[in-house]
Protein backbone atom coordinates (compact mmCIF):
# COMPACT_ATOMS: atom_id res chain seq x y z
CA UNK A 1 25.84 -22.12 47.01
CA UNK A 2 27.74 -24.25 44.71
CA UNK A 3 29.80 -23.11 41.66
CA UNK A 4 27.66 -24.46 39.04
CA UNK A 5 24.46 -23.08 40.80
CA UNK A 6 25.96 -19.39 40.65
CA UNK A 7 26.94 -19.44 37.19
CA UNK A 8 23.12 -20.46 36.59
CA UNK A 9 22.59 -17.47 38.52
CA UNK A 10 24.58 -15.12 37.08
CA UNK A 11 23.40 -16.26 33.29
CA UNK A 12 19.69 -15.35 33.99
CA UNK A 13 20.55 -12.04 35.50
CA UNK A 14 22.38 -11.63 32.31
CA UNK A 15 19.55 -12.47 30.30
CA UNK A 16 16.83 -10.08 32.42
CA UNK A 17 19.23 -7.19 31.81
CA UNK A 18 19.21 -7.42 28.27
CA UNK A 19 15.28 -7.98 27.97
CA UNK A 20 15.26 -5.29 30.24
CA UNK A 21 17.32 -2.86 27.81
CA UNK A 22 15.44 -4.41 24.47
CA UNK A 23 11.66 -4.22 25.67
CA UNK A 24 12.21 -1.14 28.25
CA UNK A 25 14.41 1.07 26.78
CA UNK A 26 14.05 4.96 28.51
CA UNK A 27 12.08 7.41 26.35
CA UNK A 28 14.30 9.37 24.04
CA UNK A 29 15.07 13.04 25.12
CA UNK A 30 13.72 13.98 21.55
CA UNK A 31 10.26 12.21 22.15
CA UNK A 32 10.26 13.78 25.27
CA UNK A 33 11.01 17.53 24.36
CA UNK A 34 8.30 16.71 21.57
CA UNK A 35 4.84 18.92 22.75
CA UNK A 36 2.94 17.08 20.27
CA UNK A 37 4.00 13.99 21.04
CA UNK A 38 3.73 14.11 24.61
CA UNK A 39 0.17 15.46 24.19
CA UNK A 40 -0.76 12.43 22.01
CA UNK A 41 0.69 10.16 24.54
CA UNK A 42 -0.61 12.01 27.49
CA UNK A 43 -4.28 12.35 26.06
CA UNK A 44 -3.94 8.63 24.89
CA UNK A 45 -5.21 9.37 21.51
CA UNK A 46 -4.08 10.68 18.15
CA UNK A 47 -6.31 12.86 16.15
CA UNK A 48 -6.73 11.98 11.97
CA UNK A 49 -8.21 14.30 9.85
CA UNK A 50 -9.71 13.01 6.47
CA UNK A 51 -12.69 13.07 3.95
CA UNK A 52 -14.43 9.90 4.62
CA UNK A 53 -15.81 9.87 1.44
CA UNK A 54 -13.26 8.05 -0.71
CA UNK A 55 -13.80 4.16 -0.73
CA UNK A 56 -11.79 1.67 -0.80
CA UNK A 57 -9.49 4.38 0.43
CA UNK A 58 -11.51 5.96 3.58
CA UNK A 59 -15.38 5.65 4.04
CA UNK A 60 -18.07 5.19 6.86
CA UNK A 61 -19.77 1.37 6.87
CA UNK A 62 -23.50 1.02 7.73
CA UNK A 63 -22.62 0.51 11.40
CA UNK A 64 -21.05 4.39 11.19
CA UNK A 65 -17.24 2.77 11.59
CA UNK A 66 -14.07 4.58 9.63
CA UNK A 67 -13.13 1.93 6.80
CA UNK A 68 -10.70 1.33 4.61
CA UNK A 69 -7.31 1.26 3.75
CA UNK A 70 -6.41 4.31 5.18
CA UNK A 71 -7.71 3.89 8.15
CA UNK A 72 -5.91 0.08 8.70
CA UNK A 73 -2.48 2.17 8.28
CA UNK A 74 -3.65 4.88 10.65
CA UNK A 75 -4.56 1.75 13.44
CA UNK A 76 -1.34 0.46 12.83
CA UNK A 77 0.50 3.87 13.13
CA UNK A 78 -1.71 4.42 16.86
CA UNK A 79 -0.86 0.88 17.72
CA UNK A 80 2.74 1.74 17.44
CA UNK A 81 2.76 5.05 19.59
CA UNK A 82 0.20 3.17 22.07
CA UNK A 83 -2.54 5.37 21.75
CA UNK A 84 -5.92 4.81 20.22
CA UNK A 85 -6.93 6.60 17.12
CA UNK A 86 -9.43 9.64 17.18
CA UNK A 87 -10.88 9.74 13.12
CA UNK A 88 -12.14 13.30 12.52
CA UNK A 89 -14.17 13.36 9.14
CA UNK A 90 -13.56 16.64 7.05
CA UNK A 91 -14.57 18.03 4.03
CA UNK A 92 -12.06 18.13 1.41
CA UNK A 93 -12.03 21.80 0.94
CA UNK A 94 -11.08 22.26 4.50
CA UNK A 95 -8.68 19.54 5.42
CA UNK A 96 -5.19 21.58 4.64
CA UNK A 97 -6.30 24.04 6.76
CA UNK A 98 -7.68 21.61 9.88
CA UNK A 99 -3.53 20.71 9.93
CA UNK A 100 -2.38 23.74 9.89
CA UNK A 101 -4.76 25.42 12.29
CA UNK A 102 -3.59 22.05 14.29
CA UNK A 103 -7.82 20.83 14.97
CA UNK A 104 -5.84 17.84 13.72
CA UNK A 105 -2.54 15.51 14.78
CA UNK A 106 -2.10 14.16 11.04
CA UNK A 107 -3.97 14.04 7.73
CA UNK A 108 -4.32 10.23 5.99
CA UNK A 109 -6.72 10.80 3.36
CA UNK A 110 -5.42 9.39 -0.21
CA UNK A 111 -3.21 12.69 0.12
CA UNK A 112 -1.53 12.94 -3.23
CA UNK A 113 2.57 14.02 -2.70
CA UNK A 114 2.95 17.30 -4.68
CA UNK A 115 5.56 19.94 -4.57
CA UNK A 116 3.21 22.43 -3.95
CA UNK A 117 1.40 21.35 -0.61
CA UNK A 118 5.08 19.96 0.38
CA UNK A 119 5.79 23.89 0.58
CA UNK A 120 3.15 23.87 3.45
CA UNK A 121 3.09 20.32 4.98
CA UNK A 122 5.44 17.33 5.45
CA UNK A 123 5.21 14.20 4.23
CA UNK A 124 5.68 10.97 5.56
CA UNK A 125 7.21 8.28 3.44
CA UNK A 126 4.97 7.35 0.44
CA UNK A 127 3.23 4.47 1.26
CA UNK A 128 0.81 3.86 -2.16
CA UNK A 129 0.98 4.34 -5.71
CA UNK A 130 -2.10 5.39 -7.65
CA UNK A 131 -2.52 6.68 -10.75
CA UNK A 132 -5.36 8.43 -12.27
CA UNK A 133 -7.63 7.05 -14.59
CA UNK A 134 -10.81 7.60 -16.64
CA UNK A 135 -14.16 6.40 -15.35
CA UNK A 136 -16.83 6.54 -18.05
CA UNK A 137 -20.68 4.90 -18.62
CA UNK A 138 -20.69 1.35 -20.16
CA UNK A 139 -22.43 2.98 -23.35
CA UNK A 140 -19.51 5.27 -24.61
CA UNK A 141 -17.63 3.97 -27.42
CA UNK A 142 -16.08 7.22 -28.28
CA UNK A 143 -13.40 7.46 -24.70
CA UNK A 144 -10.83 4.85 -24.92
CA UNK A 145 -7.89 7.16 -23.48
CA UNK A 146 -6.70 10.34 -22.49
CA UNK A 147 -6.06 11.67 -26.40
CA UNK A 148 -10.28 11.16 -26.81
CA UNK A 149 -10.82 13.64 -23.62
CA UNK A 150 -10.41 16.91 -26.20
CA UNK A 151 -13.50 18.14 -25.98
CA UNK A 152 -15.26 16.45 -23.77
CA UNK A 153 -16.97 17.76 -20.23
CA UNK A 154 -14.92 15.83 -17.31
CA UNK A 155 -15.90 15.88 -13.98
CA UNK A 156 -13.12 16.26 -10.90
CA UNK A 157 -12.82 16.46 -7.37
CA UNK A 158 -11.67 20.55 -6.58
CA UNK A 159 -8.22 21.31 -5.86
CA UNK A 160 -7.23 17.68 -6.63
CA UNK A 161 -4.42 16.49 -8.83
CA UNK A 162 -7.03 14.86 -10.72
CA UNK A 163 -8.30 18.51 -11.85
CA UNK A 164 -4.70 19.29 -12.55
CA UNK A 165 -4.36 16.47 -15.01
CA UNK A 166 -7.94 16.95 -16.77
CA UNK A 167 -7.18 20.64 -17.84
CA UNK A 168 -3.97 19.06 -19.64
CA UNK A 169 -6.50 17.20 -21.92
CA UNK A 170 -9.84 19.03 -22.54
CA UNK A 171 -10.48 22.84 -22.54
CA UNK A 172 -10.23 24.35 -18.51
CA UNK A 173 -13.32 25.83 -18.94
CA UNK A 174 -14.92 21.93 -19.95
CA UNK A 175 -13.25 20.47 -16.28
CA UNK A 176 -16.22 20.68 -13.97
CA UNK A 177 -15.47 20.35 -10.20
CA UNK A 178 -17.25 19.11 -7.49
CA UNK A 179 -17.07 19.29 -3.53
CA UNK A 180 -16.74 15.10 -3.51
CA UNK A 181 -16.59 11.99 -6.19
CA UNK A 182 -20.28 11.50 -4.94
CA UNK A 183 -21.65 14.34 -7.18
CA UNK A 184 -19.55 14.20 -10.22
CA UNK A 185 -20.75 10.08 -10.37
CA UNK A 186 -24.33 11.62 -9.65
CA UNK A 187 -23.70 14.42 -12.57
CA UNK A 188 -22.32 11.32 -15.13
CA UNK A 189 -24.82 8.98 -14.95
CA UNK A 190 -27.47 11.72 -15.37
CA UNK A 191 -25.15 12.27 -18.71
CA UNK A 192 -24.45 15.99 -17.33
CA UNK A 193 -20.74 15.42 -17.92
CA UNK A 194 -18.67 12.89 -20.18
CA UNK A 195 -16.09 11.12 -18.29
CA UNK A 196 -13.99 11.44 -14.22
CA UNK A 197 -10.77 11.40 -13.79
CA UNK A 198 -10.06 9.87 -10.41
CA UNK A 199 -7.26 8.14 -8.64
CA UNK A 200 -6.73 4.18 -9.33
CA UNK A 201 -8.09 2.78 -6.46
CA UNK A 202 -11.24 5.37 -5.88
CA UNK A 203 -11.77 4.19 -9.26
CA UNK A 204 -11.88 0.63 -8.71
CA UNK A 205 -14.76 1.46 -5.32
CA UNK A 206 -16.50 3.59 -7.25
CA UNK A 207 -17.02 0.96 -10.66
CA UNK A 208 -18.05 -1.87 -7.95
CA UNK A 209 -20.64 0.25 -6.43
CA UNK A 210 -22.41 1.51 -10.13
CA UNK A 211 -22.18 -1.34 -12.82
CA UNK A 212 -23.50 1.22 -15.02
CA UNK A 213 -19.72 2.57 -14.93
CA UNK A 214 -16.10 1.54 -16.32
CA UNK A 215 -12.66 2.06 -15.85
CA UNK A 216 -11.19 3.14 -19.19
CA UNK A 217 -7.38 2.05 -19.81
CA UNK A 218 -4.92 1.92 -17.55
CA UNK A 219 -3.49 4.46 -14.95
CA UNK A 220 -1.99 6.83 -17.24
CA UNK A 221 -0.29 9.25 -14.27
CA UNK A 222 1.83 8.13 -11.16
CA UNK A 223 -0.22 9.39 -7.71
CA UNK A 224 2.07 8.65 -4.34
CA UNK A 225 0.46 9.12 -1.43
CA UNK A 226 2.07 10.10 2.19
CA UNK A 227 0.22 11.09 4.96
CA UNK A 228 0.44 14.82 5.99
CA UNK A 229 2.21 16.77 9.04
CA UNK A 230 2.65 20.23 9.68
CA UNK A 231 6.84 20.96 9.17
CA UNK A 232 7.39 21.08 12.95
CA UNK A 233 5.93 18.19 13.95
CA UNK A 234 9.14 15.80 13.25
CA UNK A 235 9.22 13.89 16.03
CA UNK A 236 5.68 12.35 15.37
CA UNK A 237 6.83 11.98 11.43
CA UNK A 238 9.85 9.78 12.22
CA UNK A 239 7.69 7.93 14.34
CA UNK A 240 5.40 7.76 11.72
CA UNK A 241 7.65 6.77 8.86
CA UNK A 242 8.76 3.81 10.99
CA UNK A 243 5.50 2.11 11.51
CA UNK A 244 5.26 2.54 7.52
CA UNK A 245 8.55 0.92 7.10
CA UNK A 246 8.01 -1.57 9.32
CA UNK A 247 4.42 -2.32 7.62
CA UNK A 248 6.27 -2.39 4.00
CA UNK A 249 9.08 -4.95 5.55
CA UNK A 250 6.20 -6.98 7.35
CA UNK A 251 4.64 -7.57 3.70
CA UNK A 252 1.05 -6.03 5.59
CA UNK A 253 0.84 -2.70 3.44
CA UNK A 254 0.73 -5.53 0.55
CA UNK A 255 -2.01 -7.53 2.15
CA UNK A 256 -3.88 -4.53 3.44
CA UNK A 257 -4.15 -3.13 -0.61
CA UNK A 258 -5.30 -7.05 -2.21
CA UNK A 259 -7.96 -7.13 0.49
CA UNK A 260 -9.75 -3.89 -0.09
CA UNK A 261 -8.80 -3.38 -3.96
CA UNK A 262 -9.87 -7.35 -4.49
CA UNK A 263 -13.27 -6.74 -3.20
């Protein structure tokens, strides 16, 4: 074999090994002490918990698919750990507790970050920003802003931020919850109530669906919204906060936002 020829050689053997340690690098002892992780990877899925009742955030289409912003961060997130994702539909009210009692991998469901459920959960990096704003009827001349809520009957989601920010402006006793946004749009446009508060974006589905209905203003709170863990689970969440990272980097948590708040 001549010289020249064996350098050759030599060069793509070089170049093999390093693919080699780039694209099949040994799974970290971490990943593989991980219980949850290894029964994601072993069951081939990844189980998301979330009230698919939410759009543009999470809904169900016409053909029964999961939809939605949410649920193109939670394909991306599966896509990364090679798994396919499992969408488990959940009533508000019981979502916390589908984590915690682990019936559920992860929560993505428009989950604002809060200091109180961060006593119970983790949270992965925040990966939206939505504010809450007032959704009235196109007839009402008398709600321009938060200072005209005094008063007034406003309808909220239970145990939502939203119900935490409407008892700041009108008597508690006038905040009237409901189980979903479905019913408190059903209770204001039978005039039952006055006004929602409701995050930005669930704002934004909700006016395009009823054109009897109006955003009021502008966001007047900041809402960040992370996707949920239980505290143990830390493994998964660095995992998870990379495919978010790499998502923000990539510009596609950008694109995936204009093409579902545009519509």
């Amino acid at each position: 074999m001549s010289k020249k020829l064996l350098i050759c050689l030599f060069i793509v053997i070089g170049a093999i090994l390093v693919a080699g340690y780039f694209f099949f690098q040994p799974t970290s002892k971490e990943e593989t002490d991980d219980p949850l992780l290894q029964k994601i990877k072993s069951e081939g899925k990844i189980i998301i918990g979330l009230e698919a009742n939410y759009p543009p955030m999470e809904s169900i289409d016409q053909n029964g698919n999961f939809t939605g912003i949410d649920i193109e961060i939670a394909k991306e997130i599966a896509s990364d750990l090679k798994v396919k994702p499992e969408f488990k539909n959940i009533s508000w009210d019981k979502l916390f507790d589908a984590l915690l009692q682990e019936e559920v991998d992860i929560l993505i469901s428009a989950i604002t970050i809060t200091p109180e459920r961060s006593e119970k959960m983790a949270f992965s990096d925040p990966y939206f920003n939505a504010g809450q704003v007032i959704v009235t009827t196109l007839n009402r001349n008398d709600i321009k802003g938060v200072n005209d809520l005094k008063g007034k009957k406003i309808g909220v989601q239970i145990d939502t931020t939203s119900e935490t920010e409407a008892k700041k402006y009108t008597d508690p006793n006038l905040v009237i919850t409901f189980q979903d946004y479905v019913l408190a749009k059903e209770s204001l446009l039978k005039g039952e109530i006055d006004a929602i508060i409701i995050d930005y974006p669930a704002a934004i589905g909700m006016v395009s669906e009823e054109k009897n209905l109006i955003i009021v203003g502008e966001p007047f709170t900041q809402e960040f919204y992370g996707i949920a863990l239980r505290k143990e689970d830390k493994t998964l969440l660095n995992k998870i906060n990379q495919t978010l990272r790499r998502l923000k980097r990539e510009g596609k948590i950008k694109e995936i936002e204009q093409k579902w708040l545009s519509e």
